[in-house]
Protein backbone atom coordinates (compact mmCIF):
# COMPACT_ATOMS: atom_id res chain seq x y z
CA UNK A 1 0.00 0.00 0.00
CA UNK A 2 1.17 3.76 -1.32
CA UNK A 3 0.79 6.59 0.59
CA UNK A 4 1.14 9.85 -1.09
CA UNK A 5 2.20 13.68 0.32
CA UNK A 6 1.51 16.90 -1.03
CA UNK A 7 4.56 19.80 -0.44
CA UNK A 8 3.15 22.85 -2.34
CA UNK A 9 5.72 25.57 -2.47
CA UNK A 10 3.25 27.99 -2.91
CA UNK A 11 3.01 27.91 1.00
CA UNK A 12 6.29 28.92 1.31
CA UNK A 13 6.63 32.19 -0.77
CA UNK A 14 7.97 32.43 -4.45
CA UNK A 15 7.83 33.24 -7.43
CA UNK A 16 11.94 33.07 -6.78
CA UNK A 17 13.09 30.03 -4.86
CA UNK A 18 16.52 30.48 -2.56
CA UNK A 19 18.32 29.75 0.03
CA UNK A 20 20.05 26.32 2.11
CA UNK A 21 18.58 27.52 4.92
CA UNK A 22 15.02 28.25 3.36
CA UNK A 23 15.05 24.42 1.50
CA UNK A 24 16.00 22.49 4.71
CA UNK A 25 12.94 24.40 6.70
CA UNK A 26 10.69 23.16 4.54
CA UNK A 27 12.81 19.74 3.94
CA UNK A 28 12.03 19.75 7.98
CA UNK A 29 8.89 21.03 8.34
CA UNK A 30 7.56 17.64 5.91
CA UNK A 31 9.97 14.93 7.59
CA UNK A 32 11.66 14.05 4.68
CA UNK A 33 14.68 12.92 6.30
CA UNK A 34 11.69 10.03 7.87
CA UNK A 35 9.63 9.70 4.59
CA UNK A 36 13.27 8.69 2.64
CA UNK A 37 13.38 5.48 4.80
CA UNK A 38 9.58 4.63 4.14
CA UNK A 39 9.59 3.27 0.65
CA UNK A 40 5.84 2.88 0.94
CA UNK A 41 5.76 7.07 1.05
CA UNK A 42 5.88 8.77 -2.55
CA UNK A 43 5.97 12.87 -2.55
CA UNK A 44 4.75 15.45 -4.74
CA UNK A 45 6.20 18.24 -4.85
CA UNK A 46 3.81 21.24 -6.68
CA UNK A 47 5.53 23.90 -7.80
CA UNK A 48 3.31 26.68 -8.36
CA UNK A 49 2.70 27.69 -12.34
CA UNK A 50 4.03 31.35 -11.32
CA UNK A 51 7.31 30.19 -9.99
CA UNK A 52 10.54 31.75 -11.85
CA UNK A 53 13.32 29.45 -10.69
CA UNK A 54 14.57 27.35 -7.98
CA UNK A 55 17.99 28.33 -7.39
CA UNK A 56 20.35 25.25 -7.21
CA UNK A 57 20.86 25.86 -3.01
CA UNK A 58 17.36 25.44 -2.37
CA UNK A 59 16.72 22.85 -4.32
CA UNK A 60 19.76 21.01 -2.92
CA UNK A 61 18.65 22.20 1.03
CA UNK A 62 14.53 20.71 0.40
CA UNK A 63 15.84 17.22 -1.71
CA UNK A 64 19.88 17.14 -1.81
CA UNK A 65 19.77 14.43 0.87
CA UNK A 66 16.65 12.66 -0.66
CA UNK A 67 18.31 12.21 -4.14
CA UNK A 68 21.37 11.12 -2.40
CA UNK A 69 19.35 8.82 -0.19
CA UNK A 70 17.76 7.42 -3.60
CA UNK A 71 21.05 6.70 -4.89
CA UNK A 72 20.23 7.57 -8.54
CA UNK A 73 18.39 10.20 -10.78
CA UNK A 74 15.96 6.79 -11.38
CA UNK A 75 14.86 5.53 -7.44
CA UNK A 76 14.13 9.29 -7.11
CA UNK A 77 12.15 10.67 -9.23
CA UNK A 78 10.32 6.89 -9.16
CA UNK A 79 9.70 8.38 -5.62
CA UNK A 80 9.50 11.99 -5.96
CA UNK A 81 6.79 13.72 -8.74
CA UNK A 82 6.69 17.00 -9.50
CA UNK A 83 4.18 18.81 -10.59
CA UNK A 84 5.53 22.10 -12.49
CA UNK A 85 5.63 24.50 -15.31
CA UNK A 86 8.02 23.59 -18.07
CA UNK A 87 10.91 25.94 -17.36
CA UNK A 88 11.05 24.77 -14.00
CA UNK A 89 12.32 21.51 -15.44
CA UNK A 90 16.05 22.29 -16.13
CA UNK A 91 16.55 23.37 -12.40
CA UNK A 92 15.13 20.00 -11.31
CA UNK A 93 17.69 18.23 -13.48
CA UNK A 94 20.33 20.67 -12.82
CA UNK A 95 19.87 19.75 -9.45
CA UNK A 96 19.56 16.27 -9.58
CA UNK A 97 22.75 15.86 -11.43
CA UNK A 98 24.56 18.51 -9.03
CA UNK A 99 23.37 16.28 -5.82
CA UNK A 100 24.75 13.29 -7.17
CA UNK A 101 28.09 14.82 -8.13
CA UNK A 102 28.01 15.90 -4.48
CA UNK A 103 27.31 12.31 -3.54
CA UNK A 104 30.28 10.54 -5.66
CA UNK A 105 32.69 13.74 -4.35
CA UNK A 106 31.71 12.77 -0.76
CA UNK A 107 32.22 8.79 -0.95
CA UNK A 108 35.34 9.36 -3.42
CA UNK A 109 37.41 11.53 -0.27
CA UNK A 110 36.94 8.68 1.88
């Protein structure tokens, strides 16, 4: 059985989203760290049609550890939707890519 949550951005300002600090409050705020280790939890993440961007720190603060957690671009967006306008796409996969460059630069210094 699949549960399902809803984080709508739109609750937490816009149209321009930035900031570590401002992505790991909401990150918090929806227990993602506890919904990464429940793979019977999927999230969608709306992203409101009158957003301009979501600038890379942000992104990486709300879902860094999520798509690290995943382990691959695949397990997380299997676990992760978005809903969003077009544009919004190439800072998802911007993103994406830049977590798990983060992810191989972290296990590679050890």
């Amino acid at each position: 059985m699949s549960n399902e949550i809803e984080i709508d951005l739109a609750k937490f300002g816009g149209p321009v989203y930035t900031g570590r600090d401002r992505g790991e409050s909401i990150r918090e705020k929806n227990n993602l760290d506890k919904i990464d280790q429940d793979p019977s939890t999927n999230v969608i993440i709306l992203v409101p049609d009158n957003a301009f961007s979501l600038n890379s720190s942000f992104f990486l603060g709300l879902l860094g550890k999520s798509i690290r957690a995943a382990g691959s671009r695949e397990k997380f967006l299997a676990k992760f939707k978005f809903k969003k306008p077009p544009h919004i796409e190439e800072y998802i996969d911007s993103g994406i890519e830049r977590a798990l460059l983060e992810r191989t630069s972290l296990l590679s210094k050890n």
